[in-house]
C-alpha atoms as a PDB file:
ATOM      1  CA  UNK A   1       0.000   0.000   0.000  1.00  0.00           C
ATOM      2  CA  UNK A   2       2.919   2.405   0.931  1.00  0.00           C
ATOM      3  CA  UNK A   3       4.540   1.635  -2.631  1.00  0.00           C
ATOM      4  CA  UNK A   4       1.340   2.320  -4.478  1.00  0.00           C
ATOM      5  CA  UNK A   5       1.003   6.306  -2.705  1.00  0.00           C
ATOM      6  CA  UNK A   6       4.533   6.297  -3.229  1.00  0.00           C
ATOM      7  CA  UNK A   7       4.217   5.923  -6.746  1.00  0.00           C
ATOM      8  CA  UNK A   8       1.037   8.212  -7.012  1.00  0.00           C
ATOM      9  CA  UNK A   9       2.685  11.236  -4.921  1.00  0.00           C
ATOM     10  CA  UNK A  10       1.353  13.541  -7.129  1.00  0.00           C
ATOM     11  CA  UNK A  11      -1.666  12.180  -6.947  1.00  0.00           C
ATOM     12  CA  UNK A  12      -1.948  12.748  -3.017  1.00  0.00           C
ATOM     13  CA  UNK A  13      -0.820  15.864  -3.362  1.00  0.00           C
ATOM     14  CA  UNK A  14      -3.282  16.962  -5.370  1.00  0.00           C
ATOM     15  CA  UNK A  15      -5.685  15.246  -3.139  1.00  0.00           C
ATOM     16  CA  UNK A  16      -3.868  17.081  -0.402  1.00  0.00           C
ATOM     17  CA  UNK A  17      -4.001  20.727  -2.613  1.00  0.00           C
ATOM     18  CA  UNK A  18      -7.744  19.789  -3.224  1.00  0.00           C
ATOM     19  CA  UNK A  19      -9.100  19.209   0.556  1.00  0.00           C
ATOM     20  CA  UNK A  20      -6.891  22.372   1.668  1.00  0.00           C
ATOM     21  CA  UNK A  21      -9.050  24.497  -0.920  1.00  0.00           C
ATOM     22  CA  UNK A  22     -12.096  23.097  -0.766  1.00  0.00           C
ATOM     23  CA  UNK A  23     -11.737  23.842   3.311  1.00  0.00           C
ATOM     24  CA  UNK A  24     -10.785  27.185   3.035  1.00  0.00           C
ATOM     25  CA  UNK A  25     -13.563  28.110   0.969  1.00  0.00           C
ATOM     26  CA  UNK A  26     -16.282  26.520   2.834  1.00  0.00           C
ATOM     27  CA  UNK A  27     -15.069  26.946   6.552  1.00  0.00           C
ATOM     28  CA  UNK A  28     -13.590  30.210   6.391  1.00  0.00           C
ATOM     29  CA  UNK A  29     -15.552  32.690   6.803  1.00  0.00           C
ATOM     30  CA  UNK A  30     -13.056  35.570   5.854  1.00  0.00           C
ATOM     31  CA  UNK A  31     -13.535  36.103   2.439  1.00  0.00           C
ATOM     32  CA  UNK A  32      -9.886  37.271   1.456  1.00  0.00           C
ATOM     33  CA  UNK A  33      -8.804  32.752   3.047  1.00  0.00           C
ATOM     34  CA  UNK A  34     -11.437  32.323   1.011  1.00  0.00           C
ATOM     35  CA  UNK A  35     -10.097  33.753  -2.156  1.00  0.00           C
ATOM     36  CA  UNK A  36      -7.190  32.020  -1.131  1.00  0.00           C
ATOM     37  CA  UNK A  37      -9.003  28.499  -0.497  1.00  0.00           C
ATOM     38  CA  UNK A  38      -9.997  28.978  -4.322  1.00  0.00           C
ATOM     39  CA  UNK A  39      -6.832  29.788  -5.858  1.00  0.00           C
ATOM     40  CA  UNK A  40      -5.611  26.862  -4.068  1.00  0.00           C
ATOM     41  CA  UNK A  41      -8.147  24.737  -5.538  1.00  0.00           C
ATOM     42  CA  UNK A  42      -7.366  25.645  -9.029  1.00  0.00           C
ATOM     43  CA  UNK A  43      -4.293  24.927  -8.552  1.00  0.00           C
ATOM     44  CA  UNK A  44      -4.794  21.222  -7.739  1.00  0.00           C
ATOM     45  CA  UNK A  45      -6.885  21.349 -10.606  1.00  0.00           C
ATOM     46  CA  UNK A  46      -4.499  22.478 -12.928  1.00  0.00           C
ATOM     47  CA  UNK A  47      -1.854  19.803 -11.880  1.00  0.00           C
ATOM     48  CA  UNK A  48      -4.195  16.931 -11.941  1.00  0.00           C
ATOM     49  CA  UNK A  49      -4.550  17.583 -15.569  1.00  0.00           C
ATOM     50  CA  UNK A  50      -0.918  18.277 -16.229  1.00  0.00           C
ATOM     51  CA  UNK A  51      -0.329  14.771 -14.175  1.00  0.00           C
ATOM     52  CA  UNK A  52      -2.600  12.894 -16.160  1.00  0.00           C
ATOM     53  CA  UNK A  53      -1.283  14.171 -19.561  1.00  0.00           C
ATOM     54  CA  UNK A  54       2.248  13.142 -18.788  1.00  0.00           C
ATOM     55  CA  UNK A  55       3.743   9.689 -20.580  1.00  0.00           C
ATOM     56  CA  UNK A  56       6.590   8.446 -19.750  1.00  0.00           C
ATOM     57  CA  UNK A  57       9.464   8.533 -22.592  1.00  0.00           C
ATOM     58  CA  UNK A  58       6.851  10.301 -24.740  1.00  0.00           C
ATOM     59  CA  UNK A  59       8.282  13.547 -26.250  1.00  0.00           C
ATOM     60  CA  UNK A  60       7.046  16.969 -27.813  1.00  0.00           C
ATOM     61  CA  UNK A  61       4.373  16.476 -30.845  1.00  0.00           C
ATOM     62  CA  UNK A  62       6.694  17.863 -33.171  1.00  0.00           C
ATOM     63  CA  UNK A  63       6.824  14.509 -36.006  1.00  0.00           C
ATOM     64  CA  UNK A  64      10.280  13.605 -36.027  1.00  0.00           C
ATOM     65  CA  UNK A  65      11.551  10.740 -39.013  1.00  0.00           C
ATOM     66  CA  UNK A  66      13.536   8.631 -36.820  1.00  0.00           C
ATOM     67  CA  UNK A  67      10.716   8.430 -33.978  1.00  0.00           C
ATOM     68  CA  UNK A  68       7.993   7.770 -36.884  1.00  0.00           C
ATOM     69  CA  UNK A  69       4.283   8.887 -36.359  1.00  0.00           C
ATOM     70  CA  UNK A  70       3.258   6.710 -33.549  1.00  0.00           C
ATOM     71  CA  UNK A  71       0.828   8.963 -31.056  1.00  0.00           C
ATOM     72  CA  UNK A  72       1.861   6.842 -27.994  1.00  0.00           C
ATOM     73  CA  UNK A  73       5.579   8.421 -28.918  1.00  0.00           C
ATOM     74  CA  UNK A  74       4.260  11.925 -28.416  1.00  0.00           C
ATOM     75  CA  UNK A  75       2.882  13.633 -25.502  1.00  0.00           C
ATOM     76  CA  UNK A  76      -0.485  14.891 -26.273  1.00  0.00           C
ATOM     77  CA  UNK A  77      -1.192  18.730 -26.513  1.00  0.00           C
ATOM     78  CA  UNK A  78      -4.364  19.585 -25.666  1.00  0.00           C
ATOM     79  CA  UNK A  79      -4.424  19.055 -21.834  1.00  0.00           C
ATOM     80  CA  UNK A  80      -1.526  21.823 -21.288  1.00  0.00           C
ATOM     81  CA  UNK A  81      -3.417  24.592 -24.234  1.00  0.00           C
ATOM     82  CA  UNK A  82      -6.405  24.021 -22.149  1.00  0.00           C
ATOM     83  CA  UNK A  83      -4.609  24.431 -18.578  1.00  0.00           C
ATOM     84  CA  UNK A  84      -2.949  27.486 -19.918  1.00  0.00           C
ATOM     85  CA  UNK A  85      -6.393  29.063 -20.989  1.00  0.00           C
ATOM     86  CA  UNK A  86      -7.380  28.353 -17.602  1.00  0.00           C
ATOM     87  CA  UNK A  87      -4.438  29.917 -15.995  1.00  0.00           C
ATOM     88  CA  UNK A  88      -5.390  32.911 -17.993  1.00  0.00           C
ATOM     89  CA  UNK A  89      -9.046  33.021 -16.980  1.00  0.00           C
ATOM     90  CA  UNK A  90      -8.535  31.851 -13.393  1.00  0.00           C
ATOM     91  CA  UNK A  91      -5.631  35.164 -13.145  1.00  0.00           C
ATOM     92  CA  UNK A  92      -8.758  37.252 -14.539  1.00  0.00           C
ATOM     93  CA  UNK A  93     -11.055  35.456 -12.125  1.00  0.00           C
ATOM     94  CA  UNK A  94      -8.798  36.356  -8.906  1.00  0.00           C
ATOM     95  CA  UNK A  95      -8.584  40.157 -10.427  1.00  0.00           C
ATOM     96  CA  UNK A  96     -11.659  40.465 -10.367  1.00  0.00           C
ATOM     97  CA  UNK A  97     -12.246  39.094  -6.813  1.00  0.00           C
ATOM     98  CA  UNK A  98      -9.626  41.124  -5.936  1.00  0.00           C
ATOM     99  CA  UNK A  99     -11.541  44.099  -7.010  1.00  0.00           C
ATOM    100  CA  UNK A 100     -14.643  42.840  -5.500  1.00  0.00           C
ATOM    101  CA  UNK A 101     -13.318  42.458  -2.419  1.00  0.00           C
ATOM    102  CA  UNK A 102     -11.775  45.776  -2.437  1.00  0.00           C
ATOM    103  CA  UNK A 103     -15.268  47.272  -2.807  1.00  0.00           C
ATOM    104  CA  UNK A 104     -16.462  45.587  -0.391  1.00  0.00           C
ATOM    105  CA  UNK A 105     -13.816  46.271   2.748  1.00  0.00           C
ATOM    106  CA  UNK A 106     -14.551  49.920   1.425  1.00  0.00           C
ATOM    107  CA  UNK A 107     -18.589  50.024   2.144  1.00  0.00           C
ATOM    108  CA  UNK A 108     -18.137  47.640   5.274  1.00  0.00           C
ATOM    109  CA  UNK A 109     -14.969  48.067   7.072  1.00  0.00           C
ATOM    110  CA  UNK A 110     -14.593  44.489   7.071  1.00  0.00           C
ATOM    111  CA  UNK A 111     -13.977  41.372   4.881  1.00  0.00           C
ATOM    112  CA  UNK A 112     -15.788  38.556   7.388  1.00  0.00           C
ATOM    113  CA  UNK A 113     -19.327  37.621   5.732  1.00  0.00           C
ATOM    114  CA  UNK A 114     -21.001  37.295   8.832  1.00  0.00           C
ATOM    115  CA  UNK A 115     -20.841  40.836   9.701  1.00  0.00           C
ATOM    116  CA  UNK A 116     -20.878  42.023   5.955  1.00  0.00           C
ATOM    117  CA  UNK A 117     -24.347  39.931   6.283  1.00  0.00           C
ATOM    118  CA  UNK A 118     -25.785  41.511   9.515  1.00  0.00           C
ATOM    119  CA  UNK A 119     -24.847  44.998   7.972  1.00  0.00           C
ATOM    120  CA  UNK A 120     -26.604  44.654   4.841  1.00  0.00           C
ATOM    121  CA  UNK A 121     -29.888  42.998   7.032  1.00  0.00           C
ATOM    122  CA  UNK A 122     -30.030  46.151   9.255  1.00  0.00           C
ATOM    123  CA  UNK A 123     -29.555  48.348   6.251  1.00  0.00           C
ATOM    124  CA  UNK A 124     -32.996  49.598   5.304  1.00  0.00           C
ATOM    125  CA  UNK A 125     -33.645  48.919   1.137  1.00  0.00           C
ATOM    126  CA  UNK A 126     -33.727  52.123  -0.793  1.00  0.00           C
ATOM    127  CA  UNK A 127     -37.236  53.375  -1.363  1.00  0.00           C
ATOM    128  CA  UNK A 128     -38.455  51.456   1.582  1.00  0.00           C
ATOM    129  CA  UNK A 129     -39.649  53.267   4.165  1.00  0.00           C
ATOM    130  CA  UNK A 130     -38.725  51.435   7.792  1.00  0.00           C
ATOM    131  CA  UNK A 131     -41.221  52.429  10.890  1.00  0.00           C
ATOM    132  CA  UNK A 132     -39.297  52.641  14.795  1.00  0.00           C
ATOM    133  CA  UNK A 133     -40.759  49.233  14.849  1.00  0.00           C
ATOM    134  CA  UNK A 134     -38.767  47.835  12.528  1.00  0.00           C
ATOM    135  CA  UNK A 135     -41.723  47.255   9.779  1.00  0.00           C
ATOM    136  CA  UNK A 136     -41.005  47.194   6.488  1.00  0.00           C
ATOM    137  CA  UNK A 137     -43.598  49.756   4.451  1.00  0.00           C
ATOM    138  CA  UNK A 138     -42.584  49.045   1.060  1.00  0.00           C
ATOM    139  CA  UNK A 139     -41.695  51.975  -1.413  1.00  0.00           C
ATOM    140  CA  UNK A 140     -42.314  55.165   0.082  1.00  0.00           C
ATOM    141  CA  UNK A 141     -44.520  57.299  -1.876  1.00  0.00           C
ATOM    142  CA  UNK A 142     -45.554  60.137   0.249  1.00  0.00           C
ATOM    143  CA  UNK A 143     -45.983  62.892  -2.804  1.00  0.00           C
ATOM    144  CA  UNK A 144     -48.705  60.588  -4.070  1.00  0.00           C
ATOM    145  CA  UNK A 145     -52.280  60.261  -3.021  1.00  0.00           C
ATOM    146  CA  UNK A 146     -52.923  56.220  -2.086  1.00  0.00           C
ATOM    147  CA  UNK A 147     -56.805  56.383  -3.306  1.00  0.00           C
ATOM    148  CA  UNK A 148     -56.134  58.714  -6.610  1.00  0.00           C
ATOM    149  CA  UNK A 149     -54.347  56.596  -9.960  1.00  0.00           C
ATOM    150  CA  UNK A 150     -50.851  57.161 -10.896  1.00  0.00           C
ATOM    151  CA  UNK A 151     -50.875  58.222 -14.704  1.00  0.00           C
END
């Protein structure tokens, strides 16, 4: 059993990468670990697919004479062109989230969701008018007349 994880190291440790990611976004509650928790994540994506693409004494799909046209002599392509269009849209992704998060440590002060949550409950909606009772009226429309139509 020890020889068989030994073998599949990567493996684990993508296992390993995977677990550690999918904790921190689902246990954290600070939303900058869990940012983190998702890069993290990717990451054990993006070598999973690398790992699986890899053949051993293969080489690069450039069609050599002496190594003839045999595909199990080449190392297929399309695993690492899709992992790099990842990489690119996972780095626009994260700037993004970046910027998100920017925003919202700006209008809260803070980056833990509870509180971010609790703050936008006691917030009253705009265009809702809120009694000292806490009732919500609905859109506050005290120009208008309530028994005459609106044209």
């Amino acid at each position: 059993m020890a020889e068989l994880l030994f073998d599949r190291t990567v493996y684990v440790g993508v296992m390993v990468l995977l677990a550690i990611g999918l904790y921190g976004m689902l246990a954290k509650r600070n939303l900058v670990k869990k940012l983190v928790g998702m890069v993290i994540f990717q990451t054990a994506i993006y070598l999973f697919f690398i790992q699986g693409a890899a053949q051993m004494g293969a080489t690069v799909p450039v069609i050599e004479e002496e190594l003839g046209t045999a595909a199990d002599t080449y190392v297929n392509p399309l695993p690492h062109l899709l992992i790099l269009t990842a990489l690119v849209v996972g780095v626009g992704v994260l700037g993004v989230a970046l910027s998100f998060l920017l925003r919202i440590y700006r209008r809260h002060g803070t980056f833990d969701e509870d509180e971010i949550a609790a703050q936008l409950a006691a917030e009253p909606i705009e265009g809702h008018r809120v009694d000292d009772h806490g009732a919500d009226h609905g859109a506050d429309h005290d120009a208008a007349d309530p028994e005459e139509p609106r044209s």
